[in-house]
N, C-alpha and C. Protein backbone atom coordinates (compact mmCIF):
# COMPACT_ATOMS: atom_id res chain seq x y z
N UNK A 1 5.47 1.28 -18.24
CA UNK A 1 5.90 0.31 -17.27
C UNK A 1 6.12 1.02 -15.94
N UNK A 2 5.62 0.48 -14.88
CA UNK A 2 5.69 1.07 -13.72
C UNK A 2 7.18 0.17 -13.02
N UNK A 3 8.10 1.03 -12.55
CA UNK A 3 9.16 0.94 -11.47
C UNK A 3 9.08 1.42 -10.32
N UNK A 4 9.37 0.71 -9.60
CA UNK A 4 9.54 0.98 -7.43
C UNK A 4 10.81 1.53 -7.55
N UNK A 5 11.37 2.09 -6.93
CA UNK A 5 12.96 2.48 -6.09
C UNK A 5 12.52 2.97 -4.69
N UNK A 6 13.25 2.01 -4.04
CA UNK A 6 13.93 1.98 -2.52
C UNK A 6 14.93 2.69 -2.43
N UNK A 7 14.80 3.71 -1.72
CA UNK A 7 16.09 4.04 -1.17
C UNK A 7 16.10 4.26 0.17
N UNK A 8 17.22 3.98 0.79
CA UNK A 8 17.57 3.74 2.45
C UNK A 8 18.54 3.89 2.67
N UNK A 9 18.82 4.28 3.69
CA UNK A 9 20.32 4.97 4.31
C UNK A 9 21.48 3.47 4.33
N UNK A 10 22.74 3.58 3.89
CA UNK A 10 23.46 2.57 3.80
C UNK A 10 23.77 1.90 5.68
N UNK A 11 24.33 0.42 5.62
CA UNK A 11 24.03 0.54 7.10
C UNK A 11 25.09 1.53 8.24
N UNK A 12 25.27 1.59 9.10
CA UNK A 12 26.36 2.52 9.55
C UNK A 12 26.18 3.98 9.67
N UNK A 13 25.40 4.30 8.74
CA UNK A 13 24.54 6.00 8.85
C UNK A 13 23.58 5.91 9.89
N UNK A 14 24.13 7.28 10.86
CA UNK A 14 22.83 7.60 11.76
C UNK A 14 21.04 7.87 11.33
N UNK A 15 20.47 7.63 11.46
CA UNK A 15 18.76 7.95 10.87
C UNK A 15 18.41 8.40 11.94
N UNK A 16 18.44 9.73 12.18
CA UNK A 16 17.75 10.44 13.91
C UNK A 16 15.98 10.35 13.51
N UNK A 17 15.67 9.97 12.27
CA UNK A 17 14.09 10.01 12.35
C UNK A 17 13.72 9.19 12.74
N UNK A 18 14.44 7.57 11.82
CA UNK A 18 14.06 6.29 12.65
C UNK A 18 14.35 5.91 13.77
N UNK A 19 15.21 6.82 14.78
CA UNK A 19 15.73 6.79 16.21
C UNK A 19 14.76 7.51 16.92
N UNK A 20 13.90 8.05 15.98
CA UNK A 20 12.56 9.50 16.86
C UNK A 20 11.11 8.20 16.28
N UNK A 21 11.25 7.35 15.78
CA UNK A 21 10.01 6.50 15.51
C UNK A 21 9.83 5.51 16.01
N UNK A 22 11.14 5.16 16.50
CA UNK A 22 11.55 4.02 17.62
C UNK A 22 11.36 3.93 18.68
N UNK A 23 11.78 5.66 19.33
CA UNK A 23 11.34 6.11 20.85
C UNK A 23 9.61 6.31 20.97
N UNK A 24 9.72 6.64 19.92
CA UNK A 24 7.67 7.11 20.18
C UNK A 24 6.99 5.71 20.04
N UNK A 25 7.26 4.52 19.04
CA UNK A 25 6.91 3.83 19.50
C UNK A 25 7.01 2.71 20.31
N UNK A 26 7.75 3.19 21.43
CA UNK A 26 7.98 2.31 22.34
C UNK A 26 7.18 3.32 23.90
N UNK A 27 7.33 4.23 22.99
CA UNK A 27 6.40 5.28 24.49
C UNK A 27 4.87 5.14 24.53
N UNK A 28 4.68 4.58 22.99
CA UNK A 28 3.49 3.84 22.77
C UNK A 28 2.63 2.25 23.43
N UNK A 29 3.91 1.80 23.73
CA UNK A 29 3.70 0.54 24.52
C UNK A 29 4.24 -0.40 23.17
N UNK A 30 4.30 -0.02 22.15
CA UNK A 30 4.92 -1.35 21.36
C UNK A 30 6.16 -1.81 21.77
N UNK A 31 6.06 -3.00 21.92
CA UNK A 31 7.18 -4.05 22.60
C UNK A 31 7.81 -4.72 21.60
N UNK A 32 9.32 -5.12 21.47
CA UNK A 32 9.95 -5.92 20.27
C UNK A 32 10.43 -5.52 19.08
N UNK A 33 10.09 -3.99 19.05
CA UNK A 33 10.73 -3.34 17.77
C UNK A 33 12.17 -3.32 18.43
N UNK A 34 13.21 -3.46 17.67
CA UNK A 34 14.66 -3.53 17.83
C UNK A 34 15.25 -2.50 17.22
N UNK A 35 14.61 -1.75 15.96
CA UNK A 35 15.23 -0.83 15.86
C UNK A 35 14.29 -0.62 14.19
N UNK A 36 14.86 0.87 14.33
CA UNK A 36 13.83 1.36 12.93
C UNK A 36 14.54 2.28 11.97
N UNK A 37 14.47 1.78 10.84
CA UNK A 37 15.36 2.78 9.98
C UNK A 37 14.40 3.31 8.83
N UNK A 38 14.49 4.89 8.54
CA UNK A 38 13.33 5.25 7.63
C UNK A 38 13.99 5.50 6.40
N UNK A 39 13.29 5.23 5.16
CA UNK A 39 13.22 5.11 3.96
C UNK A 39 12.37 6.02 3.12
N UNK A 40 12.68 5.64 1.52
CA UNK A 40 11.74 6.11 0.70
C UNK A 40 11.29 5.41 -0.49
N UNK A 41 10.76 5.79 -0.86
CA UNK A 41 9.77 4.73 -2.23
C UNK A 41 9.40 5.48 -3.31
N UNK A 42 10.28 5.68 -4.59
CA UNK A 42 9.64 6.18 -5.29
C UNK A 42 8.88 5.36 -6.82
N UNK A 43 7.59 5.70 -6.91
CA UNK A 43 7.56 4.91 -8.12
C UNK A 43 7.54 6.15 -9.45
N UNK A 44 7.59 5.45 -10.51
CA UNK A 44 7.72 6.26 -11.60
C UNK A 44 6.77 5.16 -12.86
N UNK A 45 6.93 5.96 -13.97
CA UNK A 45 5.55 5.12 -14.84
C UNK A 45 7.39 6.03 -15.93
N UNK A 46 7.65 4.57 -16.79
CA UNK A 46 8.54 4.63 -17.60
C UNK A 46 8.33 4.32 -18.99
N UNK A 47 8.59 4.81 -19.91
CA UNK A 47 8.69 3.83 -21.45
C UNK A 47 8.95 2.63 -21.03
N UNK A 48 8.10 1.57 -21.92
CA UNK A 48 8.83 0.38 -22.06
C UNK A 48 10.14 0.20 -22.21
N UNK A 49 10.67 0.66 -23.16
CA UNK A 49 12.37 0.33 -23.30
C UNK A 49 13.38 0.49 -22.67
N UNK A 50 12.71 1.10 -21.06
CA UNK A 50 13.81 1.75 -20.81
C UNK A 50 14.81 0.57 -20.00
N UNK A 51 16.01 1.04 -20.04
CA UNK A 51 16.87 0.05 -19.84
C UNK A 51 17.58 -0.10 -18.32
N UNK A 52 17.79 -0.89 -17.69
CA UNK A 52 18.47 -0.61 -16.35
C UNK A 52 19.37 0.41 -16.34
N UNK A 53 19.92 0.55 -17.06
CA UNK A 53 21.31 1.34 -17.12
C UNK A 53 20.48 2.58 -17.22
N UNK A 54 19.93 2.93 -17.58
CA UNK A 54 19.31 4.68 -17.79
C UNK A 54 18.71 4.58 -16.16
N UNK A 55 17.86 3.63 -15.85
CA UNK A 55 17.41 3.70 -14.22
C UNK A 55 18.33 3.64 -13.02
N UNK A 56 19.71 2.85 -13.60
CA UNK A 56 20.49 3.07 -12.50
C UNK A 56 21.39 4.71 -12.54
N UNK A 57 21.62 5.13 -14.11
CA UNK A 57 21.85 6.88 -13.93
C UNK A 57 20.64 7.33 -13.01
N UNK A 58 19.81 7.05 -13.48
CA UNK A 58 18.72 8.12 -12.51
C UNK A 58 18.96 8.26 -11.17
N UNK A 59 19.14 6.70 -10.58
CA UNK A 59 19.37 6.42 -9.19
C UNK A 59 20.65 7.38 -8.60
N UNK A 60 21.92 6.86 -9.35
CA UNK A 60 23.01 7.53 -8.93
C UNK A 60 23.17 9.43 -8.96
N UNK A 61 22.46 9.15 -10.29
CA UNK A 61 22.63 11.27 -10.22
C UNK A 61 21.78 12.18 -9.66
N UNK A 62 20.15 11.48 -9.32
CA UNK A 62 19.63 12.35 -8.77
C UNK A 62 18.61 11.84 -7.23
N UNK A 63 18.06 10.63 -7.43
CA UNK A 63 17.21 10.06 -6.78
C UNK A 63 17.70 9.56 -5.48
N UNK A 64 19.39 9.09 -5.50
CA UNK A 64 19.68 9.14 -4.28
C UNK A 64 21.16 9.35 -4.02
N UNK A 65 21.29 9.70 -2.49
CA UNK A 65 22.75 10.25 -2.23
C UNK A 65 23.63 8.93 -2.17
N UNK A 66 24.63 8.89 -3.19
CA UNK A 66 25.51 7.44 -3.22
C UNK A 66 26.37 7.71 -2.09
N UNK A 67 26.55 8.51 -1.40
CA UNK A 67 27.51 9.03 0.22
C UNK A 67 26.59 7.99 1.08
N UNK A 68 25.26 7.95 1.12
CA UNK A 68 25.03 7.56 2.36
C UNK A 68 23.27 6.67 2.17
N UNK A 69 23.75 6.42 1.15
CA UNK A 69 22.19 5.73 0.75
C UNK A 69 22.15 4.40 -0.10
N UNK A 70 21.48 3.34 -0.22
CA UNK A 70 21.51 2.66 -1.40
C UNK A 70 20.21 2.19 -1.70
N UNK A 71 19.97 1.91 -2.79
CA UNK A 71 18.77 1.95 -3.44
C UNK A 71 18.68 0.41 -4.30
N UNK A 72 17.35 -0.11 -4.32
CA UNK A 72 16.88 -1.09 -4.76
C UNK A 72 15.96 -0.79 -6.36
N UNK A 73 16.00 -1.12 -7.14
CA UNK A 73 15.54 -0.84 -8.61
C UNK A 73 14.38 -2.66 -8.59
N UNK A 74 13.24 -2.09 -8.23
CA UNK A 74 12.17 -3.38 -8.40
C UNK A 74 10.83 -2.82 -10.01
N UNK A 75 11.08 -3.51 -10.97
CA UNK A 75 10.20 -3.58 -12.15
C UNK A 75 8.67 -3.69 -11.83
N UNK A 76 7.61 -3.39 -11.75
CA UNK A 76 6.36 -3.80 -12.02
C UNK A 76 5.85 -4.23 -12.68
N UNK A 77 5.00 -5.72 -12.39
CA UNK A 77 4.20 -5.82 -13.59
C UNK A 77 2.46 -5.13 -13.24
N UNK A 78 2.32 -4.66 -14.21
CA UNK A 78 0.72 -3.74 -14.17
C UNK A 78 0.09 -5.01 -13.61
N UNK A 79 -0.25 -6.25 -14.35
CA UNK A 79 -1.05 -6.88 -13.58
C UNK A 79 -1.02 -7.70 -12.08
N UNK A 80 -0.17 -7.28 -11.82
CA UNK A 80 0.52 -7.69 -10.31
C UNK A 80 -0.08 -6.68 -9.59
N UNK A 81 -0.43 -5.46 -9.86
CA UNK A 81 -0.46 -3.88 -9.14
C UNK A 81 -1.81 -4.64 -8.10
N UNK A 82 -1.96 -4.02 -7.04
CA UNK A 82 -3.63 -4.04 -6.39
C UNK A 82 -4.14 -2.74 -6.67
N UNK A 83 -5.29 -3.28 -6.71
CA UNK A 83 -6.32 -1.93 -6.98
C UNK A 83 -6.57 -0.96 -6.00
């Protein structure tokens, strides 16, 4: 079974990258971005059985910093995937 995790800085944390992707693209001429916060995406390919609770340990102990991050746990279905 394939799983997504989001993780992103909680709100209130500085992101100097998405503050450096914001300036460049606005030095770019893009107009209307309001503001940009950068992230990450990890997917993983799991046993079937595995249970939220083992994916939310994962989340909390290693995959992301609970100080300053929070993370989204999204399931895949294989036939949903694009090719």
């Amino acid at each position: 079974m394939k799983v997504r995790i989001l993780v992103r800085l909680k709100p209130g944390v500085l992101d100097p990258q998405g503050r450096a992707v914001h300036h460049s693209l606005d030095g770019l001429g893009f107009e209307g971005v309001e503001d940009v916060r950068i992230g990450r995406m990890i997917e993983m390919d799991v046993a079937e059985g595995t249970t939220d609770e083992t994916l939310t340990k994962m989340c909390e102990q290693l995959l992301a910093n609970m100080v300053i991050e929070d993370y989204a746990i999204e399931r895949l279905d294989d036939a949903k995937e694009p090719a």
